[in-house]
PDB file of N, CA and C in Angstrom:
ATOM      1  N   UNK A   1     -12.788  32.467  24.126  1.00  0.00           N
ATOM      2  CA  UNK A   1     -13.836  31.549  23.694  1.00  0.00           C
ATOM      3  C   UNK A   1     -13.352  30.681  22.536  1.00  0.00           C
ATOM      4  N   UNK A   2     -12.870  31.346  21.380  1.00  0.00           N
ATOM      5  CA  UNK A   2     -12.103  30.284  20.280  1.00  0.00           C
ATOM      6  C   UNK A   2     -10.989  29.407  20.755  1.00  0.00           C
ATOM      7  N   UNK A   3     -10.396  29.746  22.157  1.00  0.00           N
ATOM      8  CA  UNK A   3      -9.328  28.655  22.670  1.00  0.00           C
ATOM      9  C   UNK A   3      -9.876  27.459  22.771  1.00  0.00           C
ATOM     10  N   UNK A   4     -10.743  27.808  23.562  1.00  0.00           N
ATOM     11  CA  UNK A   4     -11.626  26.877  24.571  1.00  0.00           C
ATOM     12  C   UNK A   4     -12.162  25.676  23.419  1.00  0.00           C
ATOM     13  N   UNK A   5     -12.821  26.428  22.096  1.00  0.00           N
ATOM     14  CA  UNK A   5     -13.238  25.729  21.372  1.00  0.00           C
ATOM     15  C   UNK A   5     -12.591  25.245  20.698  1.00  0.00           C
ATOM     16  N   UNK A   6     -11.079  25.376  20.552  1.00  0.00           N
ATOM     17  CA  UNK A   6     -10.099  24.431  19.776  1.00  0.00           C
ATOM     18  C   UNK A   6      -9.684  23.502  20.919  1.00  0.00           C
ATOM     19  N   UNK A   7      -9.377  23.746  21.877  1.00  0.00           N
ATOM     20  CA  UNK A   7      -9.139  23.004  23.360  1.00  0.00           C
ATOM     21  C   UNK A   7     -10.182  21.490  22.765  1.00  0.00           C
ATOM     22  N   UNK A   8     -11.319  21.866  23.370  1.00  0.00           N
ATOM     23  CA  UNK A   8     -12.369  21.027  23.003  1.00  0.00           C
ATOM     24  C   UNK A   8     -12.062  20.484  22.005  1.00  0.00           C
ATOM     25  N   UNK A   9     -12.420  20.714  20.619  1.00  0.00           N
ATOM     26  CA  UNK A   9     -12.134  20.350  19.566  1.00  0.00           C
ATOM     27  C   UNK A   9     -11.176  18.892  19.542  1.00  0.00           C
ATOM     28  N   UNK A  10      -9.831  19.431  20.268  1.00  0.00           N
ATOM     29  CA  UNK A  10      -8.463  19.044  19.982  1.00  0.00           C
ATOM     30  C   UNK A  10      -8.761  17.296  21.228  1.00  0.00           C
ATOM     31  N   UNK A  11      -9.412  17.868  22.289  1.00  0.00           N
ATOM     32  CA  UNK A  11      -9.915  16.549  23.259  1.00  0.00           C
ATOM     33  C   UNK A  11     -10.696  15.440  22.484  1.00  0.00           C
ATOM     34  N   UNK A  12     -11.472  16.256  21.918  1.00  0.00           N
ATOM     35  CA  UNK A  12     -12.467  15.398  20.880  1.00  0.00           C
ATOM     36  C   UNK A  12     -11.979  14.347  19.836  1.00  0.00           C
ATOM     37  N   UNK A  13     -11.049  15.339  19.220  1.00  0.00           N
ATOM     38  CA  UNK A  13     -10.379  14.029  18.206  1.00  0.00           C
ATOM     39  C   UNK A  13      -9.352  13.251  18.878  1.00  0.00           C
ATOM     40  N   UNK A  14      -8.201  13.886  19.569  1.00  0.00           N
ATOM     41  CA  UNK A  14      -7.663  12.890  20.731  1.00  0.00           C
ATOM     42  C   UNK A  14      -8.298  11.495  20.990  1.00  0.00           C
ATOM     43  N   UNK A  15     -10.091  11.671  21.787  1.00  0.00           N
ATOM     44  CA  UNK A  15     -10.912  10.657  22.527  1.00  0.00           C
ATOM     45  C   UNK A  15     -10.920   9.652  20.905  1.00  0.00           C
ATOM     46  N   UNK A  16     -11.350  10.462  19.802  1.00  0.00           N
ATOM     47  CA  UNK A  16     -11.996   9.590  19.085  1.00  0.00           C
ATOM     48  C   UNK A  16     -10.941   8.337  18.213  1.00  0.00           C
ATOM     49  N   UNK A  17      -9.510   9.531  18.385  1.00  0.00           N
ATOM     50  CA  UNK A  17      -8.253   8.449  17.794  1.00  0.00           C
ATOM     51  C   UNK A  17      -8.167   7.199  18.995  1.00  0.00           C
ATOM     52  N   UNK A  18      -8.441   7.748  19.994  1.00  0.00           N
ATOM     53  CA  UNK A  18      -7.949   6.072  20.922  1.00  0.00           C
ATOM     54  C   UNK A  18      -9.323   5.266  21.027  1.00  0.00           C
ATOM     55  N   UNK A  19     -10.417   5.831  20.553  1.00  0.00           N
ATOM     56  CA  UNK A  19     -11.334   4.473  20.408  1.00  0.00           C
ATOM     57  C   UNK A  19     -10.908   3.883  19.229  1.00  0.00           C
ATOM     58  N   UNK A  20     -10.789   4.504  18.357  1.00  0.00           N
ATOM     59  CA  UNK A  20     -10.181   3.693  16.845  1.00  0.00           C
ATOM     60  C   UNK A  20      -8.965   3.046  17.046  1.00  0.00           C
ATOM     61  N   UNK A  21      -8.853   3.395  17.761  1.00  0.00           N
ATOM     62  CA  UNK A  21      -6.822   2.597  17.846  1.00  0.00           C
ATOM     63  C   UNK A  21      -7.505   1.307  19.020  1.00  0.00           C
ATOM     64  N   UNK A  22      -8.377   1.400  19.880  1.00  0.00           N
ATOM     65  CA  UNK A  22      -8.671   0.407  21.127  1.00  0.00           C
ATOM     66  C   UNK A  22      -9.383  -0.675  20.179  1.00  0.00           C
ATOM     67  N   UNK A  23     -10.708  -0.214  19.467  1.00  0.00           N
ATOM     68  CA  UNK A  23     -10.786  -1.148  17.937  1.00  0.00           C
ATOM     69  C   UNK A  23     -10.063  -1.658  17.242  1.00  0.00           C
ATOM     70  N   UNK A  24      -9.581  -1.076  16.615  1.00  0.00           N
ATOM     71  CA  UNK A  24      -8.434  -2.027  15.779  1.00  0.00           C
ATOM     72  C   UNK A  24      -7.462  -3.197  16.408  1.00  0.00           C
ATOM     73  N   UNK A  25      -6.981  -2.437  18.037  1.00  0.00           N
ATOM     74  CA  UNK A  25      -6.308  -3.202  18.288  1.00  0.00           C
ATOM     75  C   UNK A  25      -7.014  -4.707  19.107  1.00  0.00           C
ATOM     76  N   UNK A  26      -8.030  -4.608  19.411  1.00  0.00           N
ATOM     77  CA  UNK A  26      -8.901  -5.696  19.818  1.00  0.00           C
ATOM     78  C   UNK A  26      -9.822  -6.405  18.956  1.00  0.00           C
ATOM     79  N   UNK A  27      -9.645  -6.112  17.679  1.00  0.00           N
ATOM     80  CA  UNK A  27     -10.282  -6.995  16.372  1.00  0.00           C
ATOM     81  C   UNK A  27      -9.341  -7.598  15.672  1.00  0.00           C
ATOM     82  N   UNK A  28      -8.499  -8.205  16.098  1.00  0.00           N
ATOM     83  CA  UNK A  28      -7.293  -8.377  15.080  1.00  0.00           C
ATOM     84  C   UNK A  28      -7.130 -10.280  14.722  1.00  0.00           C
ATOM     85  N   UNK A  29      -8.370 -10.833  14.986  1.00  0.00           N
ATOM     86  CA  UNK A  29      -8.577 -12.018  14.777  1.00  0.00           C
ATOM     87  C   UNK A  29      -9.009 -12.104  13.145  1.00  0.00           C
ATOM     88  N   UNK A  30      -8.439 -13.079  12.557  1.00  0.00           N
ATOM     89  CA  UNK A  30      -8.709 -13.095  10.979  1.00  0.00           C
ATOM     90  C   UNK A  30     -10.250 -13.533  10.397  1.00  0.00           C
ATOM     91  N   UNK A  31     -10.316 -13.020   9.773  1.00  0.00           N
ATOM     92  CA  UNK A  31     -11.622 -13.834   9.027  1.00  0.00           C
ATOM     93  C   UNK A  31     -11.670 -13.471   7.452  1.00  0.00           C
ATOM     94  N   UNK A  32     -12.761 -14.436   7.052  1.00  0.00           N
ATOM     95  CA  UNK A  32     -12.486 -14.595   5.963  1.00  0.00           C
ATOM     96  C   UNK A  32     -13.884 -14.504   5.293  1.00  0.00           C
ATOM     97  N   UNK A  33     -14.391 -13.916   4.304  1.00  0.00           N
ATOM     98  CA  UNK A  33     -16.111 -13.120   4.084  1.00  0.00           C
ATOM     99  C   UNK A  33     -16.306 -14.394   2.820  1.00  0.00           C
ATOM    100  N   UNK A  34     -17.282 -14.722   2.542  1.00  0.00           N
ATOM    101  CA  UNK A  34     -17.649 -16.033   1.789  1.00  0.00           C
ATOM    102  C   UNK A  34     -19.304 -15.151   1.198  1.00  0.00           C
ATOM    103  N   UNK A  35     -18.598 -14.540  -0.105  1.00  0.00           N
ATOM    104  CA  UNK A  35     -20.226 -13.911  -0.856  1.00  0.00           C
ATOM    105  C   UNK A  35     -20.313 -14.376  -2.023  1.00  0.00           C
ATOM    106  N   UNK A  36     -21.403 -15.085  -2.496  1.00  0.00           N
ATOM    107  CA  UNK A  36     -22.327 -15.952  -3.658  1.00  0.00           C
ATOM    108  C   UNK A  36     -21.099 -16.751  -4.014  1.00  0.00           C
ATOM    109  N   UNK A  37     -20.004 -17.738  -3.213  1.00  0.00           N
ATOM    110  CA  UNK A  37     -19.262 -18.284  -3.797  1.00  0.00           C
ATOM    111  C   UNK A  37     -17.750 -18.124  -3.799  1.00  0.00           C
ATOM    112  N   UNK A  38     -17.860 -16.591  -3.467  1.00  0.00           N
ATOM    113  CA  UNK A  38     -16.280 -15.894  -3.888  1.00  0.00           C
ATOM    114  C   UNK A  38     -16.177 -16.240  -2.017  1.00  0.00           C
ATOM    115  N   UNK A  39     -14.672 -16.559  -1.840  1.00  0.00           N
ATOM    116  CA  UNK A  39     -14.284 -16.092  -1.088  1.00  0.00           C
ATOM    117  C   UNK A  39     -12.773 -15.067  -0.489  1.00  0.00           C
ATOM    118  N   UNK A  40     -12.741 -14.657   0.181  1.00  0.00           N
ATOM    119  CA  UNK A  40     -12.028 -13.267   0.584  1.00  0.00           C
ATOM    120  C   UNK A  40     -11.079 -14.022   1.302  1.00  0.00           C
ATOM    121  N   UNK A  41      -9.907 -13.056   1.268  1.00  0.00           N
ATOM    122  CA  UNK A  41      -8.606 -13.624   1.719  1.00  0.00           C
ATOM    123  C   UNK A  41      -8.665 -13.215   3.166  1.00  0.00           C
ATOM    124  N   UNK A  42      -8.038 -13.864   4.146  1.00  0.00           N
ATOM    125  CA  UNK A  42      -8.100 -14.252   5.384  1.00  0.00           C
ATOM    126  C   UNK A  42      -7.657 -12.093   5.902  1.00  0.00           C
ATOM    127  N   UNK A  43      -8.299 -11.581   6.042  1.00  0.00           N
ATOM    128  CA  UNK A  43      -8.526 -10.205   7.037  1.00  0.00           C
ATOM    129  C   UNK A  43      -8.460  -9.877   8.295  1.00  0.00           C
ATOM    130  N   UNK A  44      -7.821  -9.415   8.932  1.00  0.00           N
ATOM    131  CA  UNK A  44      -8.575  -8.756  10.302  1.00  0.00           C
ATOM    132  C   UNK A  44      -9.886  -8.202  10.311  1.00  0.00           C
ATOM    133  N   UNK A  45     -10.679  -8.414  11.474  1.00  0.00           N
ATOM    134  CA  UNK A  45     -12.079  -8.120  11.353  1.00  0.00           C
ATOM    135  C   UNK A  45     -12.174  -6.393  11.301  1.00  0.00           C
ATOM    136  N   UNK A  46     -11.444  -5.324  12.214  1.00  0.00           N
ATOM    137  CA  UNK A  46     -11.249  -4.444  11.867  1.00  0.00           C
ATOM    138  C   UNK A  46     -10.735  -3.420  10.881  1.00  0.00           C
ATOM    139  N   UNK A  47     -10.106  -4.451  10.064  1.00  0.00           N
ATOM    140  CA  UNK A  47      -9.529  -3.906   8.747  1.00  0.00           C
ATOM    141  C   UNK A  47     -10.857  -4.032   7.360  1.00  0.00           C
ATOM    142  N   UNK A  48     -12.075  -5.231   8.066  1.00  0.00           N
ATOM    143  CA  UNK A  48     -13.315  -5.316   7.027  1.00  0.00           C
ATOM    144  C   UNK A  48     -14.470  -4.179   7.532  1.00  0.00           C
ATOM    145  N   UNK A  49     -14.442  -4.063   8.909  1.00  0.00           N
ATOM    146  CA  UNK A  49     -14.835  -3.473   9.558  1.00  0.00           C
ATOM    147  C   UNK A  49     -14.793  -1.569   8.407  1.00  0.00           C
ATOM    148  N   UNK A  50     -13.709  -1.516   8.648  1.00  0.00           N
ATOM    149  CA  UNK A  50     -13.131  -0.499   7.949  1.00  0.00           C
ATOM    150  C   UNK A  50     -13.505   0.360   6.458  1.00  0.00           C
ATOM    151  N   UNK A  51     -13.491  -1.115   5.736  1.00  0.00           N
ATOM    152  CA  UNK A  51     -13.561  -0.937   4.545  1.00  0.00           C
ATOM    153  C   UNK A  51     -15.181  -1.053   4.242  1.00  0.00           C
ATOM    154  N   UNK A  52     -15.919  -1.685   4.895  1.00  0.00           N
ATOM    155  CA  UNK A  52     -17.465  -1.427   4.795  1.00  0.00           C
ATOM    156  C   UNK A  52     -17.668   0.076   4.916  1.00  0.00           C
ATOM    157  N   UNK A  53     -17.367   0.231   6.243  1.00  0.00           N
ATOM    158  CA  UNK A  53     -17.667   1.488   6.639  1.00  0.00           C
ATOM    159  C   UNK A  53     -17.078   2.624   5.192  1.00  0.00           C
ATOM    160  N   UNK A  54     -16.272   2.208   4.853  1.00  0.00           N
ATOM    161  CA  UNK A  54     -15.522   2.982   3.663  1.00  0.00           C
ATOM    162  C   UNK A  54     -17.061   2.950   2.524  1.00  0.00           C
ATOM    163  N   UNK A  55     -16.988   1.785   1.988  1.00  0.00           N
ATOM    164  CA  UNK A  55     -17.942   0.979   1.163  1.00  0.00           C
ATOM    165  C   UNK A  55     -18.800   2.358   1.200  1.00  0.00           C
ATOM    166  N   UNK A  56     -19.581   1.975   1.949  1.00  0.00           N
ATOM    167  CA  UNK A  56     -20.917   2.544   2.459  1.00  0.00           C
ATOM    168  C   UNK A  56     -20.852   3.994   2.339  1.00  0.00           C
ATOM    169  N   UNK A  57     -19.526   4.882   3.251  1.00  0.00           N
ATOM    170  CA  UNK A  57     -19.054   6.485   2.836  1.00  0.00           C
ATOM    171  C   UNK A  57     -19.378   6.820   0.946  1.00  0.00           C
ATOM    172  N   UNK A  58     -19.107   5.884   0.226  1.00  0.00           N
ATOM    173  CA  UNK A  58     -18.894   6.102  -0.853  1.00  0.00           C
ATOM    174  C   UNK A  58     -20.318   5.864  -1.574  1.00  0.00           C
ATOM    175  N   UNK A  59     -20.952   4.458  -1.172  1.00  0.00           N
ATOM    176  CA  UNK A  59     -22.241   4.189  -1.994  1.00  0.00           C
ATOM    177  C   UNK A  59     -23.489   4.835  -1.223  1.00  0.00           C
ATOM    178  N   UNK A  60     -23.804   5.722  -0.142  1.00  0.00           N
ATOM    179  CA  UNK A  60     -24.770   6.290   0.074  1.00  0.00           C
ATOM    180  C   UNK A  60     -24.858   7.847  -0.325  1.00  0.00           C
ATOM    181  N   UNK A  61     -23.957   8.392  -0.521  1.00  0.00           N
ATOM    182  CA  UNK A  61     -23.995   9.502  -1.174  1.00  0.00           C
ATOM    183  C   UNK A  61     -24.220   9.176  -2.687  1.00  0.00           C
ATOM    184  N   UNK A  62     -23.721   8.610  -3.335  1.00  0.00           N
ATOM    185  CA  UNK A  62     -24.217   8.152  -4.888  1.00  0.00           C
ATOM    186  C   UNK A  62     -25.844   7.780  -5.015  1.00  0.00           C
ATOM    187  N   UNK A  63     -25.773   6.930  -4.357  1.00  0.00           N
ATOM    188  CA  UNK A  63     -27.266   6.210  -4.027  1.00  0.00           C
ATOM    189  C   UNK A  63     -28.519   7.501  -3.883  1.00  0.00           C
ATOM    190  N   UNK A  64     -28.016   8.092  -3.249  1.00  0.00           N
ATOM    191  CA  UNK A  64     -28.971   9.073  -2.735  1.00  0.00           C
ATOM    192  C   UNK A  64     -28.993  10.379  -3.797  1.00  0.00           C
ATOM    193  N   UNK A  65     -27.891  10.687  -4.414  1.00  0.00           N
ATOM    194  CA  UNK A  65     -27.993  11.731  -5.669  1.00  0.00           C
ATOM    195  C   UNK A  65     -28.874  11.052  -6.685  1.00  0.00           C
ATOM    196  N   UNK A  66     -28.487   9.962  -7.119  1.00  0.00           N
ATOM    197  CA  UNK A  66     -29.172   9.491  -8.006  1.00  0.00           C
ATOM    198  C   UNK A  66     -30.958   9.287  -7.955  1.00  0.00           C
ATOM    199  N   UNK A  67     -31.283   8.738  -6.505  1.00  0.00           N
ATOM    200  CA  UNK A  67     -32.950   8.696  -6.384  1.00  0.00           C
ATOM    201  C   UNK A  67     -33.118  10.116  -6.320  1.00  0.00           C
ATOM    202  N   UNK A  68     -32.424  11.380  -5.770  1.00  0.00           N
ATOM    203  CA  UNK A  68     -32.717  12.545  -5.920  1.00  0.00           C
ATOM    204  C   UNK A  68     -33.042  13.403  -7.308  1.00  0.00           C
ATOM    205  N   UNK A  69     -32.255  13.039  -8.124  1.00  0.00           N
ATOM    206  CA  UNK A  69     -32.421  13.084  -9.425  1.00  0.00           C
ATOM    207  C   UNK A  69     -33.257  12.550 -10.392  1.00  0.00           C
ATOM    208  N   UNK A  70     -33.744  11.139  -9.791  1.00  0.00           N
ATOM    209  CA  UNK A  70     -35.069  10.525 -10.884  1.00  0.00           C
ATOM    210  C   UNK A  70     -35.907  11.410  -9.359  1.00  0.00           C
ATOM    211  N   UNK A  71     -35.966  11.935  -8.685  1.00  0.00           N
ATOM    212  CA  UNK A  71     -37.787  12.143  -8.053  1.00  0.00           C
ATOM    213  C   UNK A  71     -37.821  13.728  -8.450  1.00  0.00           C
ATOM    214  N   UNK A  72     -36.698  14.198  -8.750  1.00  0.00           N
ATOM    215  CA  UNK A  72     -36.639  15.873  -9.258  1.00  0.00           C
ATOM    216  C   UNK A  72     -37.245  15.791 -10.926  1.00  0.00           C
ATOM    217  N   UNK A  73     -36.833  14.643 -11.795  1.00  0.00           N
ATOM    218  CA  UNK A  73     -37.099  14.588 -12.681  1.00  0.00           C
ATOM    219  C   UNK A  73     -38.747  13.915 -13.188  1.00  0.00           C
ATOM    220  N   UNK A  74     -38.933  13.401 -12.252  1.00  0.00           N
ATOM    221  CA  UNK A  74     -40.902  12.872 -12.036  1.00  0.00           C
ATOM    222  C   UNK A  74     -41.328  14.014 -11.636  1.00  0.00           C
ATOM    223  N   UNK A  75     -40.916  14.837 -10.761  1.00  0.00           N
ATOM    224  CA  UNK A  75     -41.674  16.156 -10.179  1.00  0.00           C
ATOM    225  C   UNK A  75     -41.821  16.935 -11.537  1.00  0.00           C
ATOM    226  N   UNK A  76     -40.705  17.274 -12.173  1.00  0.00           N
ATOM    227  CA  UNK A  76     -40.909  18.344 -13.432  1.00  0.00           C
ATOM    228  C   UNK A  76     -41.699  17.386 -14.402  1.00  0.00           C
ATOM    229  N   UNK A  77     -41.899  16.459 -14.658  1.00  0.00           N
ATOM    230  CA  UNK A  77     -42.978  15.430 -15.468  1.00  0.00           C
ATOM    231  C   UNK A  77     -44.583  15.824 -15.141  1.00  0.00           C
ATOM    232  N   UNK A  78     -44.609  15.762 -14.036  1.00  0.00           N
ATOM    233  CA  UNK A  78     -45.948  16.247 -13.378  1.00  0.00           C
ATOM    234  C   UNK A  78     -46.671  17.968 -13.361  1.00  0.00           C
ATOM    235  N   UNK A  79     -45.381  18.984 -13.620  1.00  0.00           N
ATOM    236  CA  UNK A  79     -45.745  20.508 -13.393  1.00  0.00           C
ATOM    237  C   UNK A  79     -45.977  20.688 -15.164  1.00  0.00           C
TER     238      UNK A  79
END
């Protein structure tokens, strides 16, 4: 049963490296992001693609400790 489930496992990340590799390799047209003025040096769309997704890994866990922490701290305001 633990074969089977590393078997699996091992198919799983396999499948998920060649969608990421079939992405990358079919976004590879440049662009260039234009925010309040600034603009960004000429990118692959999968390489912005990327780094949002990064972005986001990083600012929703922060985001979310922090409102967790002011509504823990209104709750003990109230008891």
């Amino acid at each position: 049963m633990r074969n089977l489930k590393r078997i699996l496992l091992g198919v799983l990340v396999l499948l998920l490296m060649l969608v990421i590799l079939a992405f990358v390799l079919e976004n590879q047209q440049s662009v260039s992001l234009l925010f309040l003025g600034w603009a960004g040096p000429q990118l692959p769309v999968s390489l912005v693609m990327v780094l949002a997704l990064l972005a986001g890994m990083l600012i929703g866990p922060v985001l979310g400790w922090f409102l967790g922490r002011s509504s823990r701290a209104a709750r003990k305001c109230l008891v």
